[in-house]
N, C-alpha and C. Protein backbone atom coordinates (compact mmCIF):
# COMPACT_ATOMS: atom_id res chain seq x y z
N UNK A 1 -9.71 -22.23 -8.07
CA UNK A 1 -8.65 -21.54 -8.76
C UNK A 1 -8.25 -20.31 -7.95
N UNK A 2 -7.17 -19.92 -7.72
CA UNK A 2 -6.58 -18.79 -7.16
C UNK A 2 -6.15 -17.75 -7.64
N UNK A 3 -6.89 -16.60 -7.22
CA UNK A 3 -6.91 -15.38 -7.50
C UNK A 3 -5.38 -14.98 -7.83
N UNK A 4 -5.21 -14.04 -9.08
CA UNK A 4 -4.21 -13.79 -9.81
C UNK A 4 -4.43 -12.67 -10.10
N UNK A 5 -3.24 -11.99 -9.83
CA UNK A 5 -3.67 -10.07 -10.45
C UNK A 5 -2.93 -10.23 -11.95
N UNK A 6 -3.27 -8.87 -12.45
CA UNK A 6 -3.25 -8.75 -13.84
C UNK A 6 -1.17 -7.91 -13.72
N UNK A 7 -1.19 -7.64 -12.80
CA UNK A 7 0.41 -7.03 -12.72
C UNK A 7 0.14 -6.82 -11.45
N UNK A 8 1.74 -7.82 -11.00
CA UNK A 8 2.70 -7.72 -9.90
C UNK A 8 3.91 -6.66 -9.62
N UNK A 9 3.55 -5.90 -9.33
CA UNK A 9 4.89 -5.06 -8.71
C UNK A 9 6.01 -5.56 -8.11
N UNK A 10 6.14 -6.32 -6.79
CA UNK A 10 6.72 -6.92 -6.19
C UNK A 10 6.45 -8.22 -5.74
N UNK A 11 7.23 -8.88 -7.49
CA UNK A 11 7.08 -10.47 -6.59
C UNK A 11 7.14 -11.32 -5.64
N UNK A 12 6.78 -12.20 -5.44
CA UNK A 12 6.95 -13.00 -4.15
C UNK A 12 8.80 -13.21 -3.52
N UNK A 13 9.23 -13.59 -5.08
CA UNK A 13 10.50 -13.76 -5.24
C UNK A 13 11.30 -12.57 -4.74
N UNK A 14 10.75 -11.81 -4.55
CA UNK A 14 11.79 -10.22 -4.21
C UNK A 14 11.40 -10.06 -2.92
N UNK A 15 10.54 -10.56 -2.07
CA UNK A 15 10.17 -10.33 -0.59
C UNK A 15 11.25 -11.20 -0.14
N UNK A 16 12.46 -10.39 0.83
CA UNK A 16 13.27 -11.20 1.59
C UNK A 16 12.40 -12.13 2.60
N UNK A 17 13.58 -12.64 3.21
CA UNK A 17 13.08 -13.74 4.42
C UNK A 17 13.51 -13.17 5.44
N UNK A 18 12.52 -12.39 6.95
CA UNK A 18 12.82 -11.92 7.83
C UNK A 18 13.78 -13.11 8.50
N UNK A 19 14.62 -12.35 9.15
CA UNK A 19 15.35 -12.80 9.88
C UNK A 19 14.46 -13.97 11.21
N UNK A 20 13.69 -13.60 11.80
CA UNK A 20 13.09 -14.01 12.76
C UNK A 20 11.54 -14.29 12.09
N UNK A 21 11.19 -15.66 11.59
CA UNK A 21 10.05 -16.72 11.19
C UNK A 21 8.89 -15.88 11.52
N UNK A 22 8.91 -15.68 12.36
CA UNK A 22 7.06 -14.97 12.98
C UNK A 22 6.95 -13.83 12.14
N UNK A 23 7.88 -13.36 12.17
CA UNK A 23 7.64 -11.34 11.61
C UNK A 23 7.49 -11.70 9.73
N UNK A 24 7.70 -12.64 9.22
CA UNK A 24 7.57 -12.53 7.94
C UNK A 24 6.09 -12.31 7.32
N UNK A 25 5.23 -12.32 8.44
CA UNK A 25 3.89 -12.04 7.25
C UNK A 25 3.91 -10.29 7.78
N UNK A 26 5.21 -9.85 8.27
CA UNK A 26 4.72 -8.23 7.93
C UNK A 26 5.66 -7.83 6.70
N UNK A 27 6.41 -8.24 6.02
CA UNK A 27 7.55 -8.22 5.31
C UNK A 27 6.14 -8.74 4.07
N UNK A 28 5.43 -9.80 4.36
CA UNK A 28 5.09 -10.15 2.80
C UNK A 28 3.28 -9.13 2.65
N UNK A 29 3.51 -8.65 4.13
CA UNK A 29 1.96 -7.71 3.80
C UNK A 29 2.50 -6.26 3.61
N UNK A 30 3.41 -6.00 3.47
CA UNK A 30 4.52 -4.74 3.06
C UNK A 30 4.13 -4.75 1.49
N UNK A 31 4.80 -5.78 1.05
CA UNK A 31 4.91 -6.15 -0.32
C UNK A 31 3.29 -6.44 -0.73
N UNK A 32 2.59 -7.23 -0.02
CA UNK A 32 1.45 -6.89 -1.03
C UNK A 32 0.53 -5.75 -1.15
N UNK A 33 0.10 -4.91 -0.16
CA UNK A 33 -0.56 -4.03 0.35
C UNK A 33 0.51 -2.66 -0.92
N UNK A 34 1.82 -2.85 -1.24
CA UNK A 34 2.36 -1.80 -2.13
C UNK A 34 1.85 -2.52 -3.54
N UNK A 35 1.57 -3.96 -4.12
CA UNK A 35 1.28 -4.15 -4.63
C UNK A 35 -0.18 -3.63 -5.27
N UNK A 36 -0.85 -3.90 -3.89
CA UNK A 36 -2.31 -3.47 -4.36
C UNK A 36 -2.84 -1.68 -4.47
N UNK A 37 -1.37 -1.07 -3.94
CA UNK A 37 -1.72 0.51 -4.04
C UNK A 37 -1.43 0.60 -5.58
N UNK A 38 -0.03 0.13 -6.42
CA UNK A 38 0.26 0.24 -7.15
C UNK A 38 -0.61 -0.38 -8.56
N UNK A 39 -1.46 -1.32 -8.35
CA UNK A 39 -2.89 -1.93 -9.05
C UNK A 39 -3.64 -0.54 -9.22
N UNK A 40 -3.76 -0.22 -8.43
CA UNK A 40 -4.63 1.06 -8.32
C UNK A 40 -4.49 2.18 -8.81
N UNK A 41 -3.44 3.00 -8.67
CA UNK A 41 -2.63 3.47 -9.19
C UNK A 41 -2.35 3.69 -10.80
N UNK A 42 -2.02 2.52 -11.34
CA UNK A 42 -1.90 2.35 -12.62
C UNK A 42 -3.02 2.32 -13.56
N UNK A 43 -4.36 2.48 -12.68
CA UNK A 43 -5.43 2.69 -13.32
C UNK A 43 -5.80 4.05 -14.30
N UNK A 44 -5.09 5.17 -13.25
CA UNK A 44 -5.22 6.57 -13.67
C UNK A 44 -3.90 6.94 -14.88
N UNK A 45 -4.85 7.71 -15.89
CA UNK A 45 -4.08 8.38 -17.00
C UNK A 45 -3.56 9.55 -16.31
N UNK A 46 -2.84 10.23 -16.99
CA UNK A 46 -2.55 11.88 -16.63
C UNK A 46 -3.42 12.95 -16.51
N UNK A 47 -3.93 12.98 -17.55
CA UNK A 47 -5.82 13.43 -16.92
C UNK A 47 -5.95 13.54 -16.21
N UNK A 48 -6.41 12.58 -15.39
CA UNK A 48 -6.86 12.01 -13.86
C UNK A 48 -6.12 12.77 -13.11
N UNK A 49 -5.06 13.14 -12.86
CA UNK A 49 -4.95 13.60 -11.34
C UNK A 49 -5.04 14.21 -11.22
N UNK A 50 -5.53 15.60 -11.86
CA UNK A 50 -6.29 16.51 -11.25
C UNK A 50 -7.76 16.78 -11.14
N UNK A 51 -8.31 15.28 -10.96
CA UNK A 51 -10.01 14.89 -10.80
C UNK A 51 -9.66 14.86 -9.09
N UNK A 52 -10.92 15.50 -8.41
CA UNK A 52 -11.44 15.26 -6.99
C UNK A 52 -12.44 15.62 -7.18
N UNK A 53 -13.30 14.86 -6.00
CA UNK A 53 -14.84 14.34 -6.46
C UNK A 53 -15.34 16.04 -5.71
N UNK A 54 -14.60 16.45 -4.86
CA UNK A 54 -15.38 17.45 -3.85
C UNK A 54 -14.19 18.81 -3.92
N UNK A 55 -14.69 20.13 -4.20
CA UNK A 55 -13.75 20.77 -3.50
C UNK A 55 -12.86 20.85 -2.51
N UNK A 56 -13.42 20.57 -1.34
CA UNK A 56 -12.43 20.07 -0.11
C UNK A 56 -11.65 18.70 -0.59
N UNK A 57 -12.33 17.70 -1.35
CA UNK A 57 -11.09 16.66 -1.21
C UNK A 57 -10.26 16.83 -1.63
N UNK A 58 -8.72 15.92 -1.81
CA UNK A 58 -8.01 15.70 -2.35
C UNK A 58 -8.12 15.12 -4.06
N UNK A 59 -6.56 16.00 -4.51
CA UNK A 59 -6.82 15.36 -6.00
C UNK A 59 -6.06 14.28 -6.34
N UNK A 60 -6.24 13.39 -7.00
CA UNK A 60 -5.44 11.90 -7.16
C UNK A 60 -3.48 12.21 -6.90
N UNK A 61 -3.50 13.20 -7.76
CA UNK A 61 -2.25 13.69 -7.86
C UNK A 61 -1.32 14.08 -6.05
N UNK A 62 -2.66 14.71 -5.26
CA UNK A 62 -2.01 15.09 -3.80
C UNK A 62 -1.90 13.87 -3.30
N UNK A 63 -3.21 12.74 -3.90
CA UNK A 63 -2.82 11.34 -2.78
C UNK A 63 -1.96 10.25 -2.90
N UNK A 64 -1.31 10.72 -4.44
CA UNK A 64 -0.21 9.91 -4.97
C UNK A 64 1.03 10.77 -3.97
N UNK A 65 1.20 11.85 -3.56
CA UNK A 65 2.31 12.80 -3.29
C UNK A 65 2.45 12.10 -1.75
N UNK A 66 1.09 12.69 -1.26
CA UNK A 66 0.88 11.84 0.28
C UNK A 66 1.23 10.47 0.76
N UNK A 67 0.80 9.50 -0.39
CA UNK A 67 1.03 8.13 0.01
C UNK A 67 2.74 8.38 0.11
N UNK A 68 3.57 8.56 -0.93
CA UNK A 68 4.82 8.25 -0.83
C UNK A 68 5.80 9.15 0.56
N UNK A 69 4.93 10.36 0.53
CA UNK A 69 5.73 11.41 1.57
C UNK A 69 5.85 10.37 2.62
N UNK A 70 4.00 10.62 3.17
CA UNK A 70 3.69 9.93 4.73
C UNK A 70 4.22 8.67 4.81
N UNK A 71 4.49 7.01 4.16
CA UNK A 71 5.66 6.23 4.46
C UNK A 71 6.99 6.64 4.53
N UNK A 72 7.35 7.82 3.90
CA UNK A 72 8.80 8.12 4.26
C UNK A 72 9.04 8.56 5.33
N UNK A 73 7.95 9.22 6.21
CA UNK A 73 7.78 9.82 7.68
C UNK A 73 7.23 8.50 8.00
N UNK A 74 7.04 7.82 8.28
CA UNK A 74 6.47 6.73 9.67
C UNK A 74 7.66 5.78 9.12
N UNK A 75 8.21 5.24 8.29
CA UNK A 75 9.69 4.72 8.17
C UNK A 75 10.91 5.24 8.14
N UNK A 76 10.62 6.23 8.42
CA UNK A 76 12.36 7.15 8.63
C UNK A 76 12.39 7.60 10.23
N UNK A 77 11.31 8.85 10.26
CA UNK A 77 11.17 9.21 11.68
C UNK A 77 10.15 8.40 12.71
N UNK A 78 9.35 7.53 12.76
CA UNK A 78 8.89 6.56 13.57
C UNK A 78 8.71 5.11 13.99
N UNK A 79 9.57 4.82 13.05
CA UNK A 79 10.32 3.22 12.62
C UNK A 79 12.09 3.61 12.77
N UNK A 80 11.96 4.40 12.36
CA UNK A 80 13.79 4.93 12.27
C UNK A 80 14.40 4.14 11.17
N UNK A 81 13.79 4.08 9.99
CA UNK A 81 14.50 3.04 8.91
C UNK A 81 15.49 4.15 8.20
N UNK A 82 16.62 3.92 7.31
CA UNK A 82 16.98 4.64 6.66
C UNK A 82 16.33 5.01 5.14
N UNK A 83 15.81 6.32 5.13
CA UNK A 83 15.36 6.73 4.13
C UNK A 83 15.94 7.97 3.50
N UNK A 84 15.45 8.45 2.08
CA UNK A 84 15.71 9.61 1.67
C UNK A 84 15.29 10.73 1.76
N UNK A 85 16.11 11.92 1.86
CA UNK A 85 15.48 12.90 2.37
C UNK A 85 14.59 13.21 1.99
N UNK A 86 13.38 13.78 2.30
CA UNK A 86 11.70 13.96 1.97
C UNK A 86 11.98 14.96 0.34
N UNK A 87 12.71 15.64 0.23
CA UNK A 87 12.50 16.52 -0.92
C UNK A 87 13.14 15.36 -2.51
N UNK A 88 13.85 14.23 -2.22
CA UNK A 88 13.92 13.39 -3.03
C UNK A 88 12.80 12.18 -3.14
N UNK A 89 11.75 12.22 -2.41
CA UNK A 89 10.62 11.33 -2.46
C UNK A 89 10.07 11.37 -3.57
N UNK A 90 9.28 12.51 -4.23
CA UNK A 90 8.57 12.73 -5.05
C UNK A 90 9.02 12.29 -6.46
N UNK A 91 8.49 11.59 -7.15
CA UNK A 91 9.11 11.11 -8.82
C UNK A 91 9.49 12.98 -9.41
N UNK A 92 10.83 12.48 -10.36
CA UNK A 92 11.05 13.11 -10.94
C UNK A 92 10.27 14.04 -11.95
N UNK A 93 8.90 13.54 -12.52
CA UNK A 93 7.68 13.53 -13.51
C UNK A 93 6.52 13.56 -12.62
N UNK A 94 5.21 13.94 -13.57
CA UNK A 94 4.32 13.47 -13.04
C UNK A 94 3.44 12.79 -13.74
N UNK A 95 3.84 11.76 -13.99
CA UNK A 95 2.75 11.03 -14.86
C UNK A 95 2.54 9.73 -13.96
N UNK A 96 1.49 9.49 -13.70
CA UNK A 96 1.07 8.06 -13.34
C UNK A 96 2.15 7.05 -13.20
N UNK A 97 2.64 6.63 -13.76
CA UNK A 97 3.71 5.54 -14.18
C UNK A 97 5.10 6.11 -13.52
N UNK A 98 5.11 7.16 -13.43
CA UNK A 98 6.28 7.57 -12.96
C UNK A 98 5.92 7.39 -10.96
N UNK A 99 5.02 7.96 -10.26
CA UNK A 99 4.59 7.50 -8.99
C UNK A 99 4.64 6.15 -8.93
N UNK A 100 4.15 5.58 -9.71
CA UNK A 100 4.18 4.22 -9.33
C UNK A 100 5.66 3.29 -9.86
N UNK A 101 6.55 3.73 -10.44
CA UNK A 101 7.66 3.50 -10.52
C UNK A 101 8.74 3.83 -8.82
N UNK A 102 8.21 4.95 -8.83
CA UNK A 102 8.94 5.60 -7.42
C UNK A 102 8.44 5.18 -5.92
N UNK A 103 7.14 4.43 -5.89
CA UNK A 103 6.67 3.47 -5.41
C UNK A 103 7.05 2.08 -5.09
N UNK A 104 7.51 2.10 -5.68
CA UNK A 104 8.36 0.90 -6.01
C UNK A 104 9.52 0.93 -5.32
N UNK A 105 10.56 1.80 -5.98
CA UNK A 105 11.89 2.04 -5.66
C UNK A 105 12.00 1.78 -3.93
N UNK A 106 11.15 3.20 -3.53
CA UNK A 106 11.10 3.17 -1.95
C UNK A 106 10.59 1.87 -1.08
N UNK A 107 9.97 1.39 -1.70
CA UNK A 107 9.65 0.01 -1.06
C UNK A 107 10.48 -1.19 -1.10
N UNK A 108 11.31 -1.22 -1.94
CA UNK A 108 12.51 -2.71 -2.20
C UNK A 108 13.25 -2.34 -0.66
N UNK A 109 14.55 -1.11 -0.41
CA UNK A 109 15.10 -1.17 0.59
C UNK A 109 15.01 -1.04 2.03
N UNK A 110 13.23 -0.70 1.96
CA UNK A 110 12.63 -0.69 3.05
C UNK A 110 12.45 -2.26 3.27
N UNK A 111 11.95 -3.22 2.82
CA UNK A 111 11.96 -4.53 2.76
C UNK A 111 12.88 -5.70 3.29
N UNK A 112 14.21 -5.01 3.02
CA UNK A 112 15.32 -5.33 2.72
C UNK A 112 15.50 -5.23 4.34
N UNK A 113 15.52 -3.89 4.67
CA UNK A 113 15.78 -3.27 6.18
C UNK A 113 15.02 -3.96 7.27
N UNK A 114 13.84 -4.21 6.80
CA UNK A 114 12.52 -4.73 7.95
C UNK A 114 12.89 -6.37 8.02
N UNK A 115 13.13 -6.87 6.71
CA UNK A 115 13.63 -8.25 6.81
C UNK A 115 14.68 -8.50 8.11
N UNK A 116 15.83 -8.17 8.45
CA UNK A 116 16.61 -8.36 9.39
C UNK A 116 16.67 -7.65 10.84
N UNK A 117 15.09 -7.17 11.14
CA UNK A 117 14.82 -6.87 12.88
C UNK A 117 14.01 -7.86 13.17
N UNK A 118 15.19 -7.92 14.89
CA UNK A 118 14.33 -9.05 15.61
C UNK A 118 13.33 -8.69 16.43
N UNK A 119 12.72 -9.31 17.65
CA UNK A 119 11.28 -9.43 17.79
C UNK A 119 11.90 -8.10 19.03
N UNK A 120 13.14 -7.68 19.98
CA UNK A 120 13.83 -6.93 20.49
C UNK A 120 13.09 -5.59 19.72
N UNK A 121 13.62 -5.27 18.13
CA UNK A 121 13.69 -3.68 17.68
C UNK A 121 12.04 -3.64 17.22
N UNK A 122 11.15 -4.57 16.89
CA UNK A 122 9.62 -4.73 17.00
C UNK A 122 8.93 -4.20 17.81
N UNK A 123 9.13 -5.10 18.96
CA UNK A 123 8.87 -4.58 20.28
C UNK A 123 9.10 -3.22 21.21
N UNK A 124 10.18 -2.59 20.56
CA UNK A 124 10.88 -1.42 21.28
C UNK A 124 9.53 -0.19 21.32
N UNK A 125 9.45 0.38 22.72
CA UNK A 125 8.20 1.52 22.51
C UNK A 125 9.35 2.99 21.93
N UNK A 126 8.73 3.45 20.66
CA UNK A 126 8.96 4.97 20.48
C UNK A 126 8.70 5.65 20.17
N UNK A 127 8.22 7.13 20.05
CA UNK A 127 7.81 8.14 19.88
C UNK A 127 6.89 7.91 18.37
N UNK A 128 5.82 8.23 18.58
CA UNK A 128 4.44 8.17 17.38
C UNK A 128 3.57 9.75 17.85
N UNK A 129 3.89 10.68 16.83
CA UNK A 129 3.36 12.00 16.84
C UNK A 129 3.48 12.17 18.17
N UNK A 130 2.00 12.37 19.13
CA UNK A 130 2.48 12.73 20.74
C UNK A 130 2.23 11.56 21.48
N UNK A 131 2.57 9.95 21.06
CA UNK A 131 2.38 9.16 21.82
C UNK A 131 3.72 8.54 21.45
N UNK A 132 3.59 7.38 22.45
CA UNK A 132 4.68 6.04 22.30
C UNK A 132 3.86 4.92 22.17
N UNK A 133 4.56 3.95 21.32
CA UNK A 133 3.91 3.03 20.88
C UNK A 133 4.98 1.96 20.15
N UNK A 134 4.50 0.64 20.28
CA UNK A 134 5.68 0.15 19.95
C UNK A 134 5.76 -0.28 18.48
N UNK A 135 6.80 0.11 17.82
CA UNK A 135 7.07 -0.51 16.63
C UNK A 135 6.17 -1.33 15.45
N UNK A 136 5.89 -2.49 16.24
CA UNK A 136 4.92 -3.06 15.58
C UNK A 136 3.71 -2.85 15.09
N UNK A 137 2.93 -2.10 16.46
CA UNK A 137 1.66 -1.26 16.07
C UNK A 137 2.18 -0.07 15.36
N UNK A 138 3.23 0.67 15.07
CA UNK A 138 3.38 1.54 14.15
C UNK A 138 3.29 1.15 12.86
N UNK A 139 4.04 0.10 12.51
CA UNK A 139 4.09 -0.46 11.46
C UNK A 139 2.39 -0.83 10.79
N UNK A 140 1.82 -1.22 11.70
CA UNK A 140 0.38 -2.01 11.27
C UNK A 140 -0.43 -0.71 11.05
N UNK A 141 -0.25 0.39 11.67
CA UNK A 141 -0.85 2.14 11.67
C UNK A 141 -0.82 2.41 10.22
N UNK A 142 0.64 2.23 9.75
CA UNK A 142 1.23 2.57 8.38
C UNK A 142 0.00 1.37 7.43
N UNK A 143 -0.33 0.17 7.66
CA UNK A 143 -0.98 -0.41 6.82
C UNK A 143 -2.31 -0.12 6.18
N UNK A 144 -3.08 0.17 7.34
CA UNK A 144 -3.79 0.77 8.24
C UNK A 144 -4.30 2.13 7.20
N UNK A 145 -3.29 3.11 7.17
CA UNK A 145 -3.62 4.14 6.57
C UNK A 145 -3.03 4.10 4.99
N UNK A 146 -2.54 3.40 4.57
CA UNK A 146 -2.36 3.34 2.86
C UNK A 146 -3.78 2.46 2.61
N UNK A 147 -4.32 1.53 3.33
CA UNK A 147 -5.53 0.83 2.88
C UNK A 147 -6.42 2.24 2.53
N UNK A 148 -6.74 3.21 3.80
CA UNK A 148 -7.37 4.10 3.23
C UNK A 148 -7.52 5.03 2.30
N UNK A 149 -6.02 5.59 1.81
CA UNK A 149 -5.84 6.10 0.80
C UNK A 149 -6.28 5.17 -0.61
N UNK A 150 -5.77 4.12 -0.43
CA UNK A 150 -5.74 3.33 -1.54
C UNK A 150 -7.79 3.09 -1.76
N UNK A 151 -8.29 3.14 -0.69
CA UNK A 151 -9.54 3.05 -0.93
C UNK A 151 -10.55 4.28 -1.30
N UNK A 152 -10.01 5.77 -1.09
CA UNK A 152 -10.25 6.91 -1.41
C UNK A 152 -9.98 6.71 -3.07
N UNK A 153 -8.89 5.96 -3.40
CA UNK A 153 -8.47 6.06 -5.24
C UNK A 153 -9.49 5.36 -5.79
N UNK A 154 -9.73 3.88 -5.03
CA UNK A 154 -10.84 3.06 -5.97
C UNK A 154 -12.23 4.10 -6.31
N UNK A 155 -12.38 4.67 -5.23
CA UNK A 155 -13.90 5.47 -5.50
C UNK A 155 -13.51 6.76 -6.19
N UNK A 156 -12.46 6.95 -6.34
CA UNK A 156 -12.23 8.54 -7.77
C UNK A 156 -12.34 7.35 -9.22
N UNK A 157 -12.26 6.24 -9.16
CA UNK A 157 -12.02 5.22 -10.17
C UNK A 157 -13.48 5.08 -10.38
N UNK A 158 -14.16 4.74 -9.68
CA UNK A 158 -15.78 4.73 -10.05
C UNK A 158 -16.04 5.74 -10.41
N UNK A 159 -16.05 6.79 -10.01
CA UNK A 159 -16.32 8.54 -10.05
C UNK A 159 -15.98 8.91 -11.91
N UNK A 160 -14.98 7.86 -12.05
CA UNK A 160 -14.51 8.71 -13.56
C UNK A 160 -14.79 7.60 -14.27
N UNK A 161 -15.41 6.27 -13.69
CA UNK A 161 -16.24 5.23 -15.04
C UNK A 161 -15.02 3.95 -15.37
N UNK A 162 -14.15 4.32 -14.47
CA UNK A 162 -12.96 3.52 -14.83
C UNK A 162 -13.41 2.16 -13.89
N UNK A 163 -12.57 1.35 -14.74
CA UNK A 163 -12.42 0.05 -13.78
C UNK A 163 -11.50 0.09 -11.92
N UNK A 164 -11.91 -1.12 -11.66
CA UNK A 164 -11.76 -0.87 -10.04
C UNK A 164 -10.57 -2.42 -10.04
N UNK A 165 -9.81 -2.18 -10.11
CA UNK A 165 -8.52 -3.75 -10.12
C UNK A 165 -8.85 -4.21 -8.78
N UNK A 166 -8.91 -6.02 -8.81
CA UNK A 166 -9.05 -6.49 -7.69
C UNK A 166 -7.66 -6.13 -6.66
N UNK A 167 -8.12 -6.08 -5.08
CA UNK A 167 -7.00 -6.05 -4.30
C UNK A 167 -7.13 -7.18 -3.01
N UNK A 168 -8.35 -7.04 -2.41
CA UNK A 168 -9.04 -8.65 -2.19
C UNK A 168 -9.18 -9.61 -2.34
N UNK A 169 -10.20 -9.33 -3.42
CA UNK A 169 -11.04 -10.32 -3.75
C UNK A 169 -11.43 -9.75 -5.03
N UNK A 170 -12.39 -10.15 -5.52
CA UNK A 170 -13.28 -9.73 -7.34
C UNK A 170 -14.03 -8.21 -6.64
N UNK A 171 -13.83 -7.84 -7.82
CA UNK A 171 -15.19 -6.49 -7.93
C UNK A 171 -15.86 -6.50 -9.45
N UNK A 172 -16.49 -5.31 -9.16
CA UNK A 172 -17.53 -5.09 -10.49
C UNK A 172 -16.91 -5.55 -11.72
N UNK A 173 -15.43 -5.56 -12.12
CA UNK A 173 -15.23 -5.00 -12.78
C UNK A 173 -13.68 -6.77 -13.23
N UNK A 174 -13.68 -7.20 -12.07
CA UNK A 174 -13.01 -8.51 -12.76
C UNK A 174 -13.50 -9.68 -11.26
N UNK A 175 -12.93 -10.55 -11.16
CA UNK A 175 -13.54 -11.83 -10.89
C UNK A 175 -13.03 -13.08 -11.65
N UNK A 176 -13.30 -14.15 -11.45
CA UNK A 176 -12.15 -15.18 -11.52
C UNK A 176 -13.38 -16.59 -11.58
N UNK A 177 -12.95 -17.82 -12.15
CA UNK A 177 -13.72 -18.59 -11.64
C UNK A 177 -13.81 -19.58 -10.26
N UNK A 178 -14.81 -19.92 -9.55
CA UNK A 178 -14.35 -20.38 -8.45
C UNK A 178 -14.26 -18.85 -6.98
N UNK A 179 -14.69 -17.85 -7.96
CA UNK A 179 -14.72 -16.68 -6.73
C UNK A 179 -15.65 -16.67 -5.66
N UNK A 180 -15.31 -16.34 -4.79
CA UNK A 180 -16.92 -16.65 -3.98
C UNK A 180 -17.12 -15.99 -2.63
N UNK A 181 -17.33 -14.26 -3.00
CA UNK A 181 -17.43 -13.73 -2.29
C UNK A 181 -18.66 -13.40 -1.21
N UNK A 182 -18.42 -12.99 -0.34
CA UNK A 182 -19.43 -12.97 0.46
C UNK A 182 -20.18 -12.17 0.35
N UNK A 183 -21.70 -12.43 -0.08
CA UNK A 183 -22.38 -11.30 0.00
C UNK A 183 -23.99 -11.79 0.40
N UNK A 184 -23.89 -13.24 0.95
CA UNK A 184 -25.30 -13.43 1.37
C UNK A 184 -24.85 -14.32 2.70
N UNK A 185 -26.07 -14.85 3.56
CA UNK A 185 -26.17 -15.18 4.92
C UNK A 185 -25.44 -16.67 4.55
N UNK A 186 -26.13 -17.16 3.47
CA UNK A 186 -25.63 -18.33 3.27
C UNK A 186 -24.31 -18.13 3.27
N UNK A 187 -22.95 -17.32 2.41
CA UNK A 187 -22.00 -17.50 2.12
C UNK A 187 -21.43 -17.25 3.52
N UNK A 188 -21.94 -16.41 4.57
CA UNK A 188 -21.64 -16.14 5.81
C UNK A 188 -21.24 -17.15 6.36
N UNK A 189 -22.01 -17.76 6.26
CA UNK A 189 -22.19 -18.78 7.08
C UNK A 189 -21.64 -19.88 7.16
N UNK A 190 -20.65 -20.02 6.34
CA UNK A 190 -20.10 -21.14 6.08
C UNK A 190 -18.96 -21.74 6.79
N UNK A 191 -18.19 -22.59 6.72
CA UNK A 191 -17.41 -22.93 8.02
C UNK A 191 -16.54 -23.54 7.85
């Protein structure tokens, strides 16, 4: 049986069709990877965001602010997509539901945009903080670092007793039948 989340943000049905066949599993790992921030996400009440586990860390609330800023900087100024100006990023509110509403938003016309470059504007090397780098590995950078944020939230989610929504695979906390994650030599091992 195949793993099914409990809420889809961005259906399958709403992921365009890149222009050029090869590039579409970055168009549909766009869409799921916002899916699985937004799983996450929707875990926290209003409460919550001003829980951080450490003085120095961050509070749910800065890494909800961060996630949406920092894609609007690596898709505006290091992708060169058209975006909105940084002071319209932030949801109008701050409640949970409202980030992850605005989460959303910014991600449909980014989708939309990435769908129709060919393997030419992919490939192109340009400016990444003080390096050059091409496109593509920028793009995968951007994946790259929302996994981590998004994995900083699951553990404020343990921290406060809350459930942990699958984004993988099963965790503590749901699981499926037919799951069968790896966690011994045997399951390693398999082929």
């Amino acid at each position: 049986m195949p793993m099914t989340y409990p809420y889809v943000a961005i259906p399958d049905a709403e992921v365009p069709r890149a222009s050029a066949p090869v590039f579409q599993h970055l168009l549909d790992t766009y869409a799921s990877e916002t899916n699985k921030v937004i799983s996450v996400w929707r875990e926290f009440s209003a409460a919550d965001l001003s829980f951080r586990p450490h003085p120095r860390s961050s509070t749910v609330q800065d890494i909800f602010k961060h996630q949406l800023l920092s894609e609007r900087r690596f898709f505006g100024e290091f992708l060169g997509l058209p975006e909105p100006p940084a002071e319209q990023v932030p949801p109008q509110g701050q409640a949970p539901e409202e980030y992850v509403a605005r989460m959303r938003e910014l991600a449909l016309p980014r989708l939309s945009t990435l769908a129709g470059k060919d393997e030419e504007w992919w490939l192109e090397v340009v400016p990444f903080f003080d390096v050059r780098r091409e496109r593509i590995w920028i793009f995968w950078r951007r994946i790259l670092h929302t996994a981590h944020h998004r994995t900083q939230l699951t553990v404020y989610l343990r921290l406060l007793g809350k459930g942990v929504p699958p984004t993988y695979g099963p965790t503590a906390d749901a699981t499926w039948e037919g799951a069968d994650p790896t966690r011994s030599v045997e399951a390693a091992g398999r082929k």
